[in-house]
Protein backbone atom coordinates (compact mmCIF):
# COMPACT_ATOMS: atom_id res chain seq x y z
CA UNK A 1 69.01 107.55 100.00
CA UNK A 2 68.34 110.39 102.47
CA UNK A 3 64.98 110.41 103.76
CA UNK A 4 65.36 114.54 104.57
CA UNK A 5 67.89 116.66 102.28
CA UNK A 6 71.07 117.15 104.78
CA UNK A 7 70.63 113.95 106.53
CA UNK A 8 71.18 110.38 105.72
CA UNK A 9 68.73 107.39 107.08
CA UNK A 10 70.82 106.93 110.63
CA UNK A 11 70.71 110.42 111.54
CA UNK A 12 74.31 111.59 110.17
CA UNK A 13 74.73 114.85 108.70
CA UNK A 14 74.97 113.89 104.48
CA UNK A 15 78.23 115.43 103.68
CA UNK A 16 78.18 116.14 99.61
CA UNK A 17 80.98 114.77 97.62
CA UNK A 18 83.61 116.82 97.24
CA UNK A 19 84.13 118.31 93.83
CA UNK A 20 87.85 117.99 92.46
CA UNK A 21 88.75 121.00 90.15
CA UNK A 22 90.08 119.81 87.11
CA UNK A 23 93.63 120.42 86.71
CA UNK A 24 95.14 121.87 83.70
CA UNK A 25 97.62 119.82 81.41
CA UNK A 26 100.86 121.04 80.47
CA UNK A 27 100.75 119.31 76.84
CA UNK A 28 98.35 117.10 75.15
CA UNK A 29 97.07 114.09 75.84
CA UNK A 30 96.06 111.03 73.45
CA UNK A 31 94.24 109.03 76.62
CA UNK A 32 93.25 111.73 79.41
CA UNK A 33 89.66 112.76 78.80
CA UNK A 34 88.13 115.66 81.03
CA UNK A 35 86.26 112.71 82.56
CA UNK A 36 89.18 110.32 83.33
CA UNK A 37 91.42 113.54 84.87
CA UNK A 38 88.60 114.52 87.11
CA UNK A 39 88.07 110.75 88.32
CA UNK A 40 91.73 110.68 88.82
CA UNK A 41 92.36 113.58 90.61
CA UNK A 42 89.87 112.37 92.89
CA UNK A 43 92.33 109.48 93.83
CA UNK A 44 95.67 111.27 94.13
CA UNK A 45 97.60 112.30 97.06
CA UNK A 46 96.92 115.51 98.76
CA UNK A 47 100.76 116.84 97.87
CA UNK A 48 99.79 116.55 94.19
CA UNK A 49 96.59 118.48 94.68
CA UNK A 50 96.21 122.02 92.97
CA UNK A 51 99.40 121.29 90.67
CA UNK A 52 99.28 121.00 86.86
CA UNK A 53 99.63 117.85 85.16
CA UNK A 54 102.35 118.20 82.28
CA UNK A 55 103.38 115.71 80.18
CA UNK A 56 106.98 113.90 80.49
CA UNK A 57 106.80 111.26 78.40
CA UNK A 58 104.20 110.08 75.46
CA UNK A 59 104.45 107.32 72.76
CA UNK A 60 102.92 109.29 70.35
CA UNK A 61 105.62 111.94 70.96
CA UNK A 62 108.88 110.24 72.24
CA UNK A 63 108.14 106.50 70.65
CA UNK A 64 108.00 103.31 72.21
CA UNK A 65 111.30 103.23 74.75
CA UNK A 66 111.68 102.54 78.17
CA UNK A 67 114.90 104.43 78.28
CA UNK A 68 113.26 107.35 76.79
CA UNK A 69 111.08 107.54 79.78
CA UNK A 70 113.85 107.19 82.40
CA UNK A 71 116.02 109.82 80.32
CA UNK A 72 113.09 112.30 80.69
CA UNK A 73 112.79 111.97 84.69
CA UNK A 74 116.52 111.96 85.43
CA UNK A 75 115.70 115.45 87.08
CA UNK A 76 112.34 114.76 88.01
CA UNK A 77 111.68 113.38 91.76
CA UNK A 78 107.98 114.12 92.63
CA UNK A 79 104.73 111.34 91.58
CA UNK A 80 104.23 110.24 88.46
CA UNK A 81 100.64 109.22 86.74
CA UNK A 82 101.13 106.70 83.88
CA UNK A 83 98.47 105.90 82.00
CA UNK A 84 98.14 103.28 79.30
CA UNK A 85 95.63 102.44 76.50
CA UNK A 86 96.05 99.51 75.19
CA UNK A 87 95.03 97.89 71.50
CA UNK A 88 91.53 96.76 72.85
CA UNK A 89 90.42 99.82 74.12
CA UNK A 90 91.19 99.25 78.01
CA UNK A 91 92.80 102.44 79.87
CA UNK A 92 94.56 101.77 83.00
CA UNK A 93 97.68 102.32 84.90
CA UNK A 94 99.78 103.32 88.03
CA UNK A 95 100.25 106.64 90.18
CA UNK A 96 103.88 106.45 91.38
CA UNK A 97 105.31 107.70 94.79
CA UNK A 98 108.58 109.11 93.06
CA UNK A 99 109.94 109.38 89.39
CA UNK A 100 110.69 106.13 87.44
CA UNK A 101 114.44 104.51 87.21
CA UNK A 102 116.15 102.10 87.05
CA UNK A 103 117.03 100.12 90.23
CA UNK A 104 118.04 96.12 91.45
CA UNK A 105 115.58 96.61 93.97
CA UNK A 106 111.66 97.64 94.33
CA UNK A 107 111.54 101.37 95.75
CA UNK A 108 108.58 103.63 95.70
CA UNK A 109 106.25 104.20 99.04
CA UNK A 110 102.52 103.24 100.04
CA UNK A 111 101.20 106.49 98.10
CA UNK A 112 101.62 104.63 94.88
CA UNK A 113 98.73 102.81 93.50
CA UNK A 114 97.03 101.03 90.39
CA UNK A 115 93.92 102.23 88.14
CA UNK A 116 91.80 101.54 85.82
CA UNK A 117 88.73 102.33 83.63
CA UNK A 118 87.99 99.02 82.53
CA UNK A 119 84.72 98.26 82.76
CA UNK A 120 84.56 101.03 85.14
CA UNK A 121 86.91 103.36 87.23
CA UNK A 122 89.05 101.07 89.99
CA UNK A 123 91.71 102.53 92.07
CA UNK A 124 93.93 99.58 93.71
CA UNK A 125 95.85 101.07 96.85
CA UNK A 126 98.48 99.34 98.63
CA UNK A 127 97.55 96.02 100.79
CA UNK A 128 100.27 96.47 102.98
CA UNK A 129 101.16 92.88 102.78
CA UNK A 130 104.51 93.45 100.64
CA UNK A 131 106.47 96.16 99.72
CA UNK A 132 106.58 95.25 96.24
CA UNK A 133 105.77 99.17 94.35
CA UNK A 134 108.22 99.76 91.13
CA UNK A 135 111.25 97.60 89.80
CA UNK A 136 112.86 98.62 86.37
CA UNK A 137 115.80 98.10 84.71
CA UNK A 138 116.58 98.95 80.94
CA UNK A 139 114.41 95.53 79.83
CA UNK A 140 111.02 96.29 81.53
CA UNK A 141 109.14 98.04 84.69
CA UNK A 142 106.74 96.29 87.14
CA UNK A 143 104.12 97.79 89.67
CA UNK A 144 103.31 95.61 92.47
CA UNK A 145 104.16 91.70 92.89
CA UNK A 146 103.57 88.85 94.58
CA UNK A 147 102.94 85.35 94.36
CA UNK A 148 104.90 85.31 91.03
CA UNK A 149 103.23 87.57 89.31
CA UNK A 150 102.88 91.65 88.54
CA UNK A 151 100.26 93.95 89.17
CA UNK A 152 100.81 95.44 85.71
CA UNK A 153 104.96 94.84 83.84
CA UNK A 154 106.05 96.15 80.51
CA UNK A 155 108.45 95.36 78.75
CA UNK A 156 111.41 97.50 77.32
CA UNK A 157 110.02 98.36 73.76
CA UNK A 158 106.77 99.56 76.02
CA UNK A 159 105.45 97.64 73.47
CA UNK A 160 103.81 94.32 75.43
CA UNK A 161 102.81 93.80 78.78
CA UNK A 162 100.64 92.01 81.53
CA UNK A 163 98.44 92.58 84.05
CA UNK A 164 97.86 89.96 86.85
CA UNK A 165 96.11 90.23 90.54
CA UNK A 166 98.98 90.72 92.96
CA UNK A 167 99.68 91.32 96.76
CA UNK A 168 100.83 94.81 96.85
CA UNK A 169 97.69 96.05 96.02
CA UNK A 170 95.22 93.45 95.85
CA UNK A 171 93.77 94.67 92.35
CA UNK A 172 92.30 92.27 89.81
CA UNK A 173 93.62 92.62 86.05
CA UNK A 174 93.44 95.97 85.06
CA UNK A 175 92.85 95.08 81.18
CA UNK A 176 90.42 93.13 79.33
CA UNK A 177 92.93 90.44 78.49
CA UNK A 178 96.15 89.34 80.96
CA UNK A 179 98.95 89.79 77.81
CA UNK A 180 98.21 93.67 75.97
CA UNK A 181 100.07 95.25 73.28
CA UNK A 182 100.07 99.46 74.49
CA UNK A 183 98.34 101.86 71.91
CA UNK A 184 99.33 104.79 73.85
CA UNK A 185 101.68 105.35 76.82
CA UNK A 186 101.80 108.66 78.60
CA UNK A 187 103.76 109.97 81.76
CA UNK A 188 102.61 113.10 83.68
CA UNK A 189 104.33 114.91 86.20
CA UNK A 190 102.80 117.78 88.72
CA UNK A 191 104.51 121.01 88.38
């Protein structure tokens, strides 16, 4: 608490927090409440700032496909925000440095991250202990590894996944339970 208004208890000048505008959505979204963009947006990095967020993939529109999703970024190369809700409720997910594909190795930069809103808002930035960010192939995705285990995988019918504390970014599981079945699956792009 500040004992004067403008300054905090060691003498600092109080600084207010900075108030994200809410960016506009190219599409509609099943998960993304006004709340859960602005926390977001508060997390992202600065080249993604004063874009619009529109909407590249969704389960409710495209189905349940892991090669759906890397169809629809084939000529996409900027971040991507996926965000999941899962059958108990939990909303979490990953910003990525660069569009999803499919790759033998792990690619993606520090900028990429894990979320989530479960039982409160969480962002989970890189450690820099691995360099573990995104690995896909046709049969399922992972963000962040180590010691065996993924920050958050799915598998190929985006259907099941897990979420498990890992290196890369030192998060704790994301949903209420390790094993989830997805609700809702939703890609966004900045344009």
């Amino acid at each position: 608490m500040c004992s004067q208004i403008g300054q905090c208890k060691k003498g600092l000048p109080f600084k207010e927090p900075i108030e994200f505008p809410l960016p506009d959505l190219i599409g509609e979204s099943d998960i993304l409440t006004e709340d859960r963009r602005r926390e977001l947006a508060r997390h992202l990095p600065a080249r993604t700032e004063g874009y619009s967020w529109a909407l590249i993939y969704s389960t409710s529109k495209h189905g349940f496909s892991l090669k759906t999703i890397y169809r629809n970024m084939v000529n996409y190369e900027n971040p991507v925000l996926l965000v999941i809700q899962d059958t108990d409720g939990s909303v979490f997910g990953a910003l990525t440095s660069t569009s999803l594909r499919t790759s033998d190795h792990f690619y993606g930069t520090g900028e990429t991250f894990l979320f989530s809103f479960y039982p409160e808002f969480r962002c989970f930035r890189w450690t820099g202990d691995n360099v573990y960010f995104i690995k896909g192939d046709t049969e399922s995705i992972a963000f962040g590894a180590g010691d065996g285990s993924f920050g958050l995988w799915l598998d190929g019918d985006l259907y099941h996944g897990s979420s498990n504390p890992c290196q890369t970014f030192g998060n704790p599981r994301l949903s209420k339970n390790q094993d989830f079945v997805v609700k809702t699956l939703e890609c966004w792009g900045f344009v």
